[in-house]
PDB file of N, CA and C in Angstrom:
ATOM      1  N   UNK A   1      33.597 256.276  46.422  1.00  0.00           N
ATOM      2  CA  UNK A   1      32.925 255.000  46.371  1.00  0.00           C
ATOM      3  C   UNK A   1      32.016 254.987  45.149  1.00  0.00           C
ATOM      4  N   UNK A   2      32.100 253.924  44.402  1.00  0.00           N
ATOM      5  CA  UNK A   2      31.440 253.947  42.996  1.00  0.00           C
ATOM      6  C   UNK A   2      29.840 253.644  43.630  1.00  0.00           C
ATOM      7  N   UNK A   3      29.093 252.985  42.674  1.00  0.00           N
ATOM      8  CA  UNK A   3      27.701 253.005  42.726  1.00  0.00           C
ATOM      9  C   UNK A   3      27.571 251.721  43.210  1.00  0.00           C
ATOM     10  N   UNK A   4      28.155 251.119  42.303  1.00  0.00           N
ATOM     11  CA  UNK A   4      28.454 249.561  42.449  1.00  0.00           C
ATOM     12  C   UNK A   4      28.754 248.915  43.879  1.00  0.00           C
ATOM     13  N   UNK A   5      29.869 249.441  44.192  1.00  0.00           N
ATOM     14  CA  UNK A   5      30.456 249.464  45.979  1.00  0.00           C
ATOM     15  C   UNK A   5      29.757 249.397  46.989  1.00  0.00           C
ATOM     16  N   UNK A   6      28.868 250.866  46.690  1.00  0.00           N
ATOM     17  CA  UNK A   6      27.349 251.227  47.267  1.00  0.00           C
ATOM     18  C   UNK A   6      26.334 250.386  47.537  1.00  0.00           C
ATOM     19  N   UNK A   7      26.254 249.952  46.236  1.00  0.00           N
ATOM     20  CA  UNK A   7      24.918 248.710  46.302  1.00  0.00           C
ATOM     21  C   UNK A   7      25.521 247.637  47.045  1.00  0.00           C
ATOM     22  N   UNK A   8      26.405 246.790  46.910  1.00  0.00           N
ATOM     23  CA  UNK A   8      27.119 246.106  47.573  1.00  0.00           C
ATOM     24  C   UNK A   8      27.041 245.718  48.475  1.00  0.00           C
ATOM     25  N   UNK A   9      27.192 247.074  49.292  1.00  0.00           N
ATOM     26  CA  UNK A   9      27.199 247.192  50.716  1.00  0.00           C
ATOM     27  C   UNK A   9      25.936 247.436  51.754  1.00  0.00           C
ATOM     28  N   UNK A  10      24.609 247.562  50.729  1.00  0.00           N
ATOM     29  CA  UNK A  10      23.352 247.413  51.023  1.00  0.00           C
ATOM     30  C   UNK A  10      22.783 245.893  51.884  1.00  0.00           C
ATOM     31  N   UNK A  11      21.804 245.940  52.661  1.00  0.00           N
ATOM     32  CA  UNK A  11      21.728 244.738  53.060  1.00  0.00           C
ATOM     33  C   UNK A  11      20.125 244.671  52.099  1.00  0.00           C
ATOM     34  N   UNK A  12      20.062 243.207  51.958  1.00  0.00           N
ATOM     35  CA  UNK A  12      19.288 242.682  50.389  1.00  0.00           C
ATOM     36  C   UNK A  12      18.222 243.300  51.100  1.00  0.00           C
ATOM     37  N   UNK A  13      17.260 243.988  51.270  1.00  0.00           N
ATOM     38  CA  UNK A  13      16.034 244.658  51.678  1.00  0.00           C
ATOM     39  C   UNK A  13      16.177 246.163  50.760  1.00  0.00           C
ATOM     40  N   UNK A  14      17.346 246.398  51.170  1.00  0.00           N
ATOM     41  CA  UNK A  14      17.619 247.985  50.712  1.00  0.00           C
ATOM     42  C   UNK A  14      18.173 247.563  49.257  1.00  0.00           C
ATOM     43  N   UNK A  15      18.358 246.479  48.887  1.00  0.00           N
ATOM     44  CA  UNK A  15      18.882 245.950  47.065  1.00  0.00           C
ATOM     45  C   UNK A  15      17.173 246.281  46.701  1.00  0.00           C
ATOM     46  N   UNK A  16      16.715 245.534  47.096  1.00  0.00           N
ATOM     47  CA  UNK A  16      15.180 245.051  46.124  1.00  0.00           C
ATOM     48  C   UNK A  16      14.117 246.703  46.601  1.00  0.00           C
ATOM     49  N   UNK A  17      14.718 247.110  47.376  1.00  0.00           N
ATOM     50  CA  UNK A  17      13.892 248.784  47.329  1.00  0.00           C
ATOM     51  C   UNK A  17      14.189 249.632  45.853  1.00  0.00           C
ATOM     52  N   UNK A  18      15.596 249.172  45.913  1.00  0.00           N
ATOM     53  CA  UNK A  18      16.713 249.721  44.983  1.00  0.00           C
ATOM     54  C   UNK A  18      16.251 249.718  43.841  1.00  0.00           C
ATOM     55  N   UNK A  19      15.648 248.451  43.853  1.00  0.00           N
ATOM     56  CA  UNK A  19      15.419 247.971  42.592  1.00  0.00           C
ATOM     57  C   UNK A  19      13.816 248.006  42.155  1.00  0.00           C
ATOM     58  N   UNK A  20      13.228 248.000  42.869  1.00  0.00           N
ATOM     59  CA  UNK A  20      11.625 248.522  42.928  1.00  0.00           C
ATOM     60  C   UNK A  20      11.888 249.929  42.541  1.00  0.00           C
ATOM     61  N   UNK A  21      12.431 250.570  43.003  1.00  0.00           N
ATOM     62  CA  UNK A  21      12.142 252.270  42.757  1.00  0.00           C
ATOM     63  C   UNK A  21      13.201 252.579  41.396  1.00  0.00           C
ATOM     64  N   UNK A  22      13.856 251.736  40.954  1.00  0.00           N
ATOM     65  CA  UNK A  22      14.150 252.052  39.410  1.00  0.00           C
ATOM     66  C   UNK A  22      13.613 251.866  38.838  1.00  0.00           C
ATOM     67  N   UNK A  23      12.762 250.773  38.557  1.00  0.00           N
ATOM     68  CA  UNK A  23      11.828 249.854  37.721  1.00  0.00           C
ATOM     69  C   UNK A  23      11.143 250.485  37.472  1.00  0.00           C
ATOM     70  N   UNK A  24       9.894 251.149  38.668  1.00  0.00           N
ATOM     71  CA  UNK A  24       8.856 251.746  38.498  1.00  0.00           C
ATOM     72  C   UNK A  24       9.386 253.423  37.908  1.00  0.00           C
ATOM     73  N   UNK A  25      10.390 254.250  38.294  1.00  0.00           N
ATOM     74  CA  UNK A  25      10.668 255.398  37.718  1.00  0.00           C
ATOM     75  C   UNK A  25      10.708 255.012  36.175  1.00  0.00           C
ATOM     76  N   UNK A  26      11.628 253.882  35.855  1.00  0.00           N
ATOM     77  CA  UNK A  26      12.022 253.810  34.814  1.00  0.00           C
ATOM     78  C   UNK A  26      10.847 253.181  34.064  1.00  0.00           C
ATOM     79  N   UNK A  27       9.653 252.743  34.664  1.00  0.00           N
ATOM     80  CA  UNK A  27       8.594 252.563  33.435  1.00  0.00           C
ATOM     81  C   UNK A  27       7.637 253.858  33.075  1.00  0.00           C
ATOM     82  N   UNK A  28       8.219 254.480  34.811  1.00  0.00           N
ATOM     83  CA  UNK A  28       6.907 255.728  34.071  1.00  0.00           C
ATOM     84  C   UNK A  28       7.546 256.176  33.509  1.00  0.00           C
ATOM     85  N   UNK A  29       9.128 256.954  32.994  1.00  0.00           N
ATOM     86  CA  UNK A  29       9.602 257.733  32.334  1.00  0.00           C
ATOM     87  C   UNK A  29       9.160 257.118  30.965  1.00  0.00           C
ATOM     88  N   UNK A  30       9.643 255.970  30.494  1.00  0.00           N
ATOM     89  CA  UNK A  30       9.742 255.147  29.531  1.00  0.00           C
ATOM     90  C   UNK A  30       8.261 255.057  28.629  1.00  0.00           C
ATOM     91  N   UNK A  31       7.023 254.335  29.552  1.00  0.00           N
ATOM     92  CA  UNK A  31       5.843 254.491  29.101  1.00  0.00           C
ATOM     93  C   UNK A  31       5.262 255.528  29.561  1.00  0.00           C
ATOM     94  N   UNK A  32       5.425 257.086  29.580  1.00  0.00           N
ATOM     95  CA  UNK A  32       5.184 258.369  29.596  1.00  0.00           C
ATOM     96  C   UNK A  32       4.091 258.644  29.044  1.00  0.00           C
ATOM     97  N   UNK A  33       3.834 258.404  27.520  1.00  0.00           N
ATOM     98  CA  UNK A  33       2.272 258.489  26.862  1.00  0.00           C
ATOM     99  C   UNK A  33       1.247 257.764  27.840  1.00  0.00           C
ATOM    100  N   UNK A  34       1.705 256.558  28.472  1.00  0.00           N
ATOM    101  CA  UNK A  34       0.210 255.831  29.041  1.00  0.00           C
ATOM    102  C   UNK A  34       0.303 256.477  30.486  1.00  0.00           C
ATOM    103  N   UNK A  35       1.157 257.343  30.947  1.00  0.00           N
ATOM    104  CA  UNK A  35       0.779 258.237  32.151  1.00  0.00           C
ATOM    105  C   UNK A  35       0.794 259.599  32.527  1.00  0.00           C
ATOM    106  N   UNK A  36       0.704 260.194  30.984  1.00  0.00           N
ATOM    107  CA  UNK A  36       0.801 261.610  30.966  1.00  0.00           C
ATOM    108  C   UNK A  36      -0.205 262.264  31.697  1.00  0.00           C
ATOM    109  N   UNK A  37      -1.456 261.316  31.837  1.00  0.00           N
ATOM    110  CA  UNK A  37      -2.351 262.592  32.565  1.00  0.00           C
ATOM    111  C   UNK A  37      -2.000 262.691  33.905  1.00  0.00           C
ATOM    112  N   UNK A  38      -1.066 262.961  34.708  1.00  0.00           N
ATOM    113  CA  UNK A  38      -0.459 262.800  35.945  1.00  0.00           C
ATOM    114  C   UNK A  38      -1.483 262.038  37.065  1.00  0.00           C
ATOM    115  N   UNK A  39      -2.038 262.951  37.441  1.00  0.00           N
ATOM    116  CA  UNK A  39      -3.006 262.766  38.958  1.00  0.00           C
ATOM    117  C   UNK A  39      -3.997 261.807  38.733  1.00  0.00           C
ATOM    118  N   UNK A  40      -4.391 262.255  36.990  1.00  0.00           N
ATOM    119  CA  UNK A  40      -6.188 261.738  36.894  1.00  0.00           C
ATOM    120  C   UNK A  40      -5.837 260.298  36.037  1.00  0.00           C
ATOM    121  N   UNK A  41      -4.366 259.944  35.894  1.00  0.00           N
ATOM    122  CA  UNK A  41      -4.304 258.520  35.502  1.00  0.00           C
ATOM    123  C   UNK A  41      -4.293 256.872  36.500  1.00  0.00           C
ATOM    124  N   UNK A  42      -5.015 256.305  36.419  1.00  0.00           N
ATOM    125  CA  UNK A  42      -5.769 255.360  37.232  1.00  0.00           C
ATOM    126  C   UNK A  42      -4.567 254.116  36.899  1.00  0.00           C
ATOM    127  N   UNK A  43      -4.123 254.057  36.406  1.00  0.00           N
ATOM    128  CA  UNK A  43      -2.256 253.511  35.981  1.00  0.00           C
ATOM    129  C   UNK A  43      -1.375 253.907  36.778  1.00  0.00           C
ATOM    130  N   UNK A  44      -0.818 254.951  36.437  1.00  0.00           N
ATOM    131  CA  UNK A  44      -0.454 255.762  37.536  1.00  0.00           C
ATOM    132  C   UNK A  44      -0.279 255.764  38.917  1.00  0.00           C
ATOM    133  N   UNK A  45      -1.628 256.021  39.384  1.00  0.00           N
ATOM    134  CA  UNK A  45      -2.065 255.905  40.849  1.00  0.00           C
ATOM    135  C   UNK A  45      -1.760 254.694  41.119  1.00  0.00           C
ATOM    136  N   UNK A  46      -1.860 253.568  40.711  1.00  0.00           N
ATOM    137  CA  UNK A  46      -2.158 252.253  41.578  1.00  0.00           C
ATOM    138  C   UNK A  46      -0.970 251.858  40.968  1.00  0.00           C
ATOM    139  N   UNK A  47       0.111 252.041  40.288  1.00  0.00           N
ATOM    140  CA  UNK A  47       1.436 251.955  40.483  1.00  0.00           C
ATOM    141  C   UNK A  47       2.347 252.600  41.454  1.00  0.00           C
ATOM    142  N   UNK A  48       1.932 254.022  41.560  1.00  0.00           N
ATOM    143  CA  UNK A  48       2.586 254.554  42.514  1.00  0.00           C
ATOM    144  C   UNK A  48       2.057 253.883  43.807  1.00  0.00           C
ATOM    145  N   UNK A  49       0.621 253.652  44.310  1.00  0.00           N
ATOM    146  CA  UNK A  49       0.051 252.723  45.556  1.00  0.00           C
ATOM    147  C   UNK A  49       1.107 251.636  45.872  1.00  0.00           C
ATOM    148  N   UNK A  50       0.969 250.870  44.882  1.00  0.00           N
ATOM    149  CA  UNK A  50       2.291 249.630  44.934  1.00  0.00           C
ATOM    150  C   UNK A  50       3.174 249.887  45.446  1.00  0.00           C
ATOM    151  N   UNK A  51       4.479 250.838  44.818  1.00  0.00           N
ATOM    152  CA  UNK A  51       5.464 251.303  44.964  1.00  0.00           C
ATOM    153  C   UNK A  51       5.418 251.378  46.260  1.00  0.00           C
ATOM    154  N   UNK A  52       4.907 252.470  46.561  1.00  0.00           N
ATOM    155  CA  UNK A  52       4.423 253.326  48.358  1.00  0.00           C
ATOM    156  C   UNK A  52       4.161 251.859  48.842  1.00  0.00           C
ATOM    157  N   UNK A  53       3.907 250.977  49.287  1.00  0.00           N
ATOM    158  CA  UNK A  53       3.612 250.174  49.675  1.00  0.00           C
ATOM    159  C   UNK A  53       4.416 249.246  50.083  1.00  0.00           C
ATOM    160  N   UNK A  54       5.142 248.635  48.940  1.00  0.00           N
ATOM    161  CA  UNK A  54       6.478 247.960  49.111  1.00  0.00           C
ATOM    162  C   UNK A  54       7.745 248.494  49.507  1.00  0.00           C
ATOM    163  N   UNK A  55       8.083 249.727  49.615  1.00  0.00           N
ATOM    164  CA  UNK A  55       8.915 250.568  49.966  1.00  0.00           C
ATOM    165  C   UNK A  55       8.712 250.846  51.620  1.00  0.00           C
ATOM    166  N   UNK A  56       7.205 250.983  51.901  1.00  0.00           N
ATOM    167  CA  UNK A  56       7.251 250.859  53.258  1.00  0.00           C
ATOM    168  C   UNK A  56       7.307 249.721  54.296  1.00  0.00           C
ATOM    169  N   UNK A  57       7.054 248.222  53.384  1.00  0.00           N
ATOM    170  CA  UNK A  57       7.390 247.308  53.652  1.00  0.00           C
ATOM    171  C   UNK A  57       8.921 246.901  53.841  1.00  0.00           C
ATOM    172  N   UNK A  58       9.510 247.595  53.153  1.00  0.00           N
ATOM    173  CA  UNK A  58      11.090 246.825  52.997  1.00  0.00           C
ATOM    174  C   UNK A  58      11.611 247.945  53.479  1.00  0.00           C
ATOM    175  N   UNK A  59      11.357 248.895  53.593  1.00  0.00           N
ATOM    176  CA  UNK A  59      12.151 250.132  54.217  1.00  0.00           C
ATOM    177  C   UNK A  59      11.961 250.610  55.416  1.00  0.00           C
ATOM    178  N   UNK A  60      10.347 250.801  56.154  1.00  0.00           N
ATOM    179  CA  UNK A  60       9.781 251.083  56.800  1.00  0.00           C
ATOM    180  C   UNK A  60       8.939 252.456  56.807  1.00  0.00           C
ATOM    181  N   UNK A  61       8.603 253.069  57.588  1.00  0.00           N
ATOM    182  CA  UNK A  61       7.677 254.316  56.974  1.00  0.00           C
ATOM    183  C   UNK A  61       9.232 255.409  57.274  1.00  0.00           C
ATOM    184  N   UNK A  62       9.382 256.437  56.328  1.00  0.00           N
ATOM    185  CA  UNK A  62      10.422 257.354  56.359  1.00  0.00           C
ATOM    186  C   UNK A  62       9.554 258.691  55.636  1.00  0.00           C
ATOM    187  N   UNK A  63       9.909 260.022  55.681  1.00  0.00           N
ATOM    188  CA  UNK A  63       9.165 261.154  55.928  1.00  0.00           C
ATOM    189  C   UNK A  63       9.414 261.283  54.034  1.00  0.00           C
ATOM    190  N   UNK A  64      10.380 260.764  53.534  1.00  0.00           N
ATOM    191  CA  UNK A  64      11.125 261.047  52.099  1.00  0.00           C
ATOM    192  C   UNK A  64      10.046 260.235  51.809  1.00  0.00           C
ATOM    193  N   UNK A  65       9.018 259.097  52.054  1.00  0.00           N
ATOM    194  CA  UNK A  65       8.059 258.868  50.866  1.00  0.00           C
ATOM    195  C   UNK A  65       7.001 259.964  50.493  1.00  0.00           C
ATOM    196  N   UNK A  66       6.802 260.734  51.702  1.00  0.00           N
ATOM    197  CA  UNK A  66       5.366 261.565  51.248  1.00  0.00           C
ATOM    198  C   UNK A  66       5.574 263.214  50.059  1.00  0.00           C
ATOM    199  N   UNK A  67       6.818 263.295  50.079  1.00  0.00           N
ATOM    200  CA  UNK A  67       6.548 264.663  48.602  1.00  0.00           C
ATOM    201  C   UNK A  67       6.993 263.939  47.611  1.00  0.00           C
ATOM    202  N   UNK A  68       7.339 262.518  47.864  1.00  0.00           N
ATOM    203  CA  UNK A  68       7.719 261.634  46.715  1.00  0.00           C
ATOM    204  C   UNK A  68       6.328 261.214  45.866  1.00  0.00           C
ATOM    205  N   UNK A  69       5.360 261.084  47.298  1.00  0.00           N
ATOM    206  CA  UNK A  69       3.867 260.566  46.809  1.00  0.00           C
ATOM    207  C   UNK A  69       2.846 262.097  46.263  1.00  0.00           C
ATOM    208  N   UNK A  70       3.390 263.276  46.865  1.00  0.00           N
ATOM    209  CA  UNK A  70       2.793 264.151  45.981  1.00  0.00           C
ATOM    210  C   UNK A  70       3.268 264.907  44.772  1.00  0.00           C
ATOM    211  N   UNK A  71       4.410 264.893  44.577  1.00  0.00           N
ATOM    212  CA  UNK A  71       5.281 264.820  43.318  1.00  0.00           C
ATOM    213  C   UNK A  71       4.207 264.207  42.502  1.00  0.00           C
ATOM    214  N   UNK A  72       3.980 263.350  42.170  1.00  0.00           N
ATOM    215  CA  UNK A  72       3.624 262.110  41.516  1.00  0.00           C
ATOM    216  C   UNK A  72       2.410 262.675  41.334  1.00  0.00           C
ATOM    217  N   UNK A  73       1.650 263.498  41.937  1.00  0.00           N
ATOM    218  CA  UNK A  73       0.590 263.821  41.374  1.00  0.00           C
ATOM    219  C   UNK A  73       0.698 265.312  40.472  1.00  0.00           C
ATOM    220  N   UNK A  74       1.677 266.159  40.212  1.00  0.00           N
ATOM    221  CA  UNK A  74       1.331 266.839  39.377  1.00  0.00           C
ATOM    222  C   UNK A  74       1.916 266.142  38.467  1.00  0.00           C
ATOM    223  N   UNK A  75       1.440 266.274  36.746  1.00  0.00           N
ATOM    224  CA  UNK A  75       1.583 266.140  35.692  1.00  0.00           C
ATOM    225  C   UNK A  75       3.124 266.559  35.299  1.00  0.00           C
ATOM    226  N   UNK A  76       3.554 266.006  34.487  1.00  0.00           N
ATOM    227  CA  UNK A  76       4.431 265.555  34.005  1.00  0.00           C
ATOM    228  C   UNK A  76       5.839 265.287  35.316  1.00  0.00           C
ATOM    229  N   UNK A  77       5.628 265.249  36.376  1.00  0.00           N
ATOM    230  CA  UNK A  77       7.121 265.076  37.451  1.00  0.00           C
ATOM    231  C   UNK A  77       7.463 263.824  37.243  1.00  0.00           C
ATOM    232  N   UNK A  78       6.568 262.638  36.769  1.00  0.00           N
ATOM    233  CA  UNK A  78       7.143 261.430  36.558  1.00  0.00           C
ATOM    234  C   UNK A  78       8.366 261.408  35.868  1.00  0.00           C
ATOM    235  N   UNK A  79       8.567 262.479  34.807  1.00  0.00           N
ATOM    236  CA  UNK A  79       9.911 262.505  34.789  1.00  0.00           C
ATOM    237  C   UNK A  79      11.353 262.691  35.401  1.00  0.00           C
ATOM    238  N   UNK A  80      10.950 262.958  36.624  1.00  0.00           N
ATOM    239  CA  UNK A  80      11.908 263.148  37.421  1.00  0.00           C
ATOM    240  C   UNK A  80      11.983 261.464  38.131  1.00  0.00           C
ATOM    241  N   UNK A  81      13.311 260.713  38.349  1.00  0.00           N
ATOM    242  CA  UNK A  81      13.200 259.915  39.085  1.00  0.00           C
ATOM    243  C   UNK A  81      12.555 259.658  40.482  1.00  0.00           C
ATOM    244  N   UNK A  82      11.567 260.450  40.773  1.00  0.00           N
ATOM    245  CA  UNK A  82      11.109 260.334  42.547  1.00  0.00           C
ATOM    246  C   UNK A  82      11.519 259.584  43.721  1.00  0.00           C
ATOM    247  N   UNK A  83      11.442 258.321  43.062  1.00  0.00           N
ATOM    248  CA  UNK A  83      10.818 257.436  43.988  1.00  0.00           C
ATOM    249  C   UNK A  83      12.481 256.569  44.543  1.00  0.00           C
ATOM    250  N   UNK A  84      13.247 256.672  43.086  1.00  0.00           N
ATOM    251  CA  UNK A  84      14.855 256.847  43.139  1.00  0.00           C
ATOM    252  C   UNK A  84      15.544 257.809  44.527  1.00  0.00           C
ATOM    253  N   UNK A  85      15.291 258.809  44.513  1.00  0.00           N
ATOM    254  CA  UNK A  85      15.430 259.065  45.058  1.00  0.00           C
ATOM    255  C   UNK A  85      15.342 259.751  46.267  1.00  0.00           C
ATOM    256  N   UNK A  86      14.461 258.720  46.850  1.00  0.00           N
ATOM    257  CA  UNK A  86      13.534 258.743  47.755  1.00  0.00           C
ATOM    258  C   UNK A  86      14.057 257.561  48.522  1.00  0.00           C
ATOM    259  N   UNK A  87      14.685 256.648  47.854  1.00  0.00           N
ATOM    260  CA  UNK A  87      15.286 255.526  48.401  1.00  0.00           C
ATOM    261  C   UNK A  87      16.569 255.838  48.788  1.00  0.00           C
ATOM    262  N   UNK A  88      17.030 256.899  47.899  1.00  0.00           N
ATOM    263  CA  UNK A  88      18.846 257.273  47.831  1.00  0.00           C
ATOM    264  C   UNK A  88      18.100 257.649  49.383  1.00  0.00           C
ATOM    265  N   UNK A  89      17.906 258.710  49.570  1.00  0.00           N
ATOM    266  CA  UNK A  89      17.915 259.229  50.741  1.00  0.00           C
ATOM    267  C   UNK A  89      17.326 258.619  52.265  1.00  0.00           C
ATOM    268  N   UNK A  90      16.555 257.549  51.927  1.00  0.00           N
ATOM    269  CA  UNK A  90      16.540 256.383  53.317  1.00  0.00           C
ATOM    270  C   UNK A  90      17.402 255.901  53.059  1.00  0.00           C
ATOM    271  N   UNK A  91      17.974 255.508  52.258  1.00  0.00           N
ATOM    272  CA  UNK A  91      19.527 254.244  52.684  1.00  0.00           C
ATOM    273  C   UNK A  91      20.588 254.561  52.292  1.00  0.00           C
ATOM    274  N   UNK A  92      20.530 256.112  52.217  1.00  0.00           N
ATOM    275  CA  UNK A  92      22.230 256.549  52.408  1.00  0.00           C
ATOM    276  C   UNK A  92      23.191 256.733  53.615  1.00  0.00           C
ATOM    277  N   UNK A  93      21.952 256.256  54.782  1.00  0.00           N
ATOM    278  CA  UNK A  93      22.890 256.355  56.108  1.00  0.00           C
ATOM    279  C   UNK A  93      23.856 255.219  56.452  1.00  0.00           C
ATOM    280  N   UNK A  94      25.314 255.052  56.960  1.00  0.00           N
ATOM    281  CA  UNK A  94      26.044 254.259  56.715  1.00  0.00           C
ATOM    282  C   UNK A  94      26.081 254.206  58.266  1.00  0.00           C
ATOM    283  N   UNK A  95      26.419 252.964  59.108  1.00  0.00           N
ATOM    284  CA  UNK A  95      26.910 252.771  60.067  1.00  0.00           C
ATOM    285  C   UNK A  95      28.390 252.819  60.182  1.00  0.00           C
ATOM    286  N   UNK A  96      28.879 253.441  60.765  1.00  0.00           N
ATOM    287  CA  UNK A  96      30.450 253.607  60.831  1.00  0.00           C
ATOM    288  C   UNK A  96      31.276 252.713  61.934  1.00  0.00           C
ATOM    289  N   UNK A  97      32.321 252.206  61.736  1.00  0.00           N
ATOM    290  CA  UNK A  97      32.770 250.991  62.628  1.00  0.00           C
ATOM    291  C   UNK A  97      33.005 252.276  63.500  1.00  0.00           C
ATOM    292  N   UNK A  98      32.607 251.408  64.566  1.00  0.00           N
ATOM    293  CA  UNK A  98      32.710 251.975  65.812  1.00  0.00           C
ATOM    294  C   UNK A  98      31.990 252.567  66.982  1.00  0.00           C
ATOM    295  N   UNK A  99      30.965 252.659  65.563  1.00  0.00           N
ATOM    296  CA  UNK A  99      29.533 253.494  66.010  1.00  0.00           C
ATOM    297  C   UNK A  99      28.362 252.241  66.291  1.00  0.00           C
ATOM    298  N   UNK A 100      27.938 252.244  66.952  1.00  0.00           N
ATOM    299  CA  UNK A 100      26.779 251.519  67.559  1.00  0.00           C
ATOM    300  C   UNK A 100      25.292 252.230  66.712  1.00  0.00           C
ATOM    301  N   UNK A 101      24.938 250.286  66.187  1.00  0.00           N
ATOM    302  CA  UNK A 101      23.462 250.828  65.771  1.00  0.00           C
ATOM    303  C   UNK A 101      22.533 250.882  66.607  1.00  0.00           C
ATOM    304  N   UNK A 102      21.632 251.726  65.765  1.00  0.00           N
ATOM    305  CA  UNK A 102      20.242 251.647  66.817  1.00  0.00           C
ATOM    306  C   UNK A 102      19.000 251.097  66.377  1.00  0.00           C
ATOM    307  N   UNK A 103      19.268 250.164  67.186  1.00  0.00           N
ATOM    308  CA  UNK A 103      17.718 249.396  66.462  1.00  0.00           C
ATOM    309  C   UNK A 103      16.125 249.534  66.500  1.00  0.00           C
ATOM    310  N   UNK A 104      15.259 249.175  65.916  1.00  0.00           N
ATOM    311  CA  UNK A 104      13.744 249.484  66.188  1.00  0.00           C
ATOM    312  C   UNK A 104      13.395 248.462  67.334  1.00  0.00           C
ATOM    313  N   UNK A 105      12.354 249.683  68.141  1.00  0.00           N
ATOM    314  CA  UNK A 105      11.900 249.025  69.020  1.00  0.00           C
ATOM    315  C   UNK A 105      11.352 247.248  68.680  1.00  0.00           C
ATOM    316  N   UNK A 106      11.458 246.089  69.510  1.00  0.00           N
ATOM    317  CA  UNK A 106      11.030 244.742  69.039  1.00  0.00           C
ATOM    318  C   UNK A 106      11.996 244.055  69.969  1.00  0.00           C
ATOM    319  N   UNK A 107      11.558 242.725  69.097  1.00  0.00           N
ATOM    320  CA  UNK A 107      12.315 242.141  69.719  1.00  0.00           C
ATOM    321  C   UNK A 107      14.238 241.661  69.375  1.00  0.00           C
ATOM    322  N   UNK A 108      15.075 241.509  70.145  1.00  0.00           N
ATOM    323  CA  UNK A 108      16.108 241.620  69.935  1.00  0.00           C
ATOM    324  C   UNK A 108      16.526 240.740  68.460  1.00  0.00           C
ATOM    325  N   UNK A 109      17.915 240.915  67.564  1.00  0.00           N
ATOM    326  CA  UNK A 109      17.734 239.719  66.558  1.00  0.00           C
ATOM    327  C   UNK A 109      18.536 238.395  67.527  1.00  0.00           C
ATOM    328  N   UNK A 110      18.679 237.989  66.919  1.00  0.00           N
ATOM    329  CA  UNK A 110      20.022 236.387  67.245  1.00  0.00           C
ATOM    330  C   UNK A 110      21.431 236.838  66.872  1.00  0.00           C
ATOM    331  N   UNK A 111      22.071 236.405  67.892  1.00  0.00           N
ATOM    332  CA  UNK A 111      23.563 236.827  67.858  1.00  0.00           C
ATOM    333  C   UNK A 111      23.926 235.810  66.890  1.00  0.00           C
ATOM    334  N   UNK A 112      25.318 236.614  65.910  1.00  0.00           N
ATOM    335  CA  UNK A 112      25.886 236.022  64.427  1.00  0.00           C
ATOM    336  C   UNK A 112      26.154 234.750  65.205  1.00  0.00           C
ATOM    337  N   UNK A 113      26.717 233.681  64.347  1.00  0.00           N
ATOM    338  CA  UNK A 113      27.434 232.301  65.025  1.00  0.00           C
ATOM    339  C   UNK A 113      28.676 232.529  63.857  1.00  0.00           C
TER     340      UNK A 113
END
């Protein structure tokens, strides 16, 4: 299955995570000089806050954000995609026909029409 396929088959919550956690990898890699001081950059931090934030909004809380969020504090790991894949790994689980999902506690959704 290509990448493309992949995304595809995402439901639009898990697109715009997708796409939040490239953006932000790909600005810290990119603008690297304005966040080299890892921990003690105040840029930095309240980008990664964001990130962490909206990710737990659209994703929900998952155990893969928190060495994603301390990564991020030693110096230079921004080069590593983190937060990329941090998302790969909440929404690589696939429901398989046949298999019954399991939903979060709440209330039920509305049956398709």
């Amino acid at each position: 299955m290509s990448f493309l396929e992949y995304f595809r088959s995402l439901k639009p919550e898990h697109r715009i995570a997708w796409a939040v956690a490239i953006a932000a990898d790909a600005l810290q890699i990119v603008a690297f000089p304005l966040f080299a001081e890892g921990a003690v950059s105040p840029a930095d931090s309240v980008l990664d806050l964001i990130v962490a934030f909206v990710m737990i909004r659209l994703l929900g809380w998952h155990w893969a954000f928190l060495p994603t969020a301390a990564a991020k504090l030693i110096p230079a790991a921004d080069l590593f995609p983190t937060w990329t894949a941090a998302v790969w790994f909440v929404t690589r689980h696939k429901v398989n026909v046949g298999e019954q999902e399991v939903l979060p506690p709440g209330p039920a959704p509305e049956p398709r029409r």
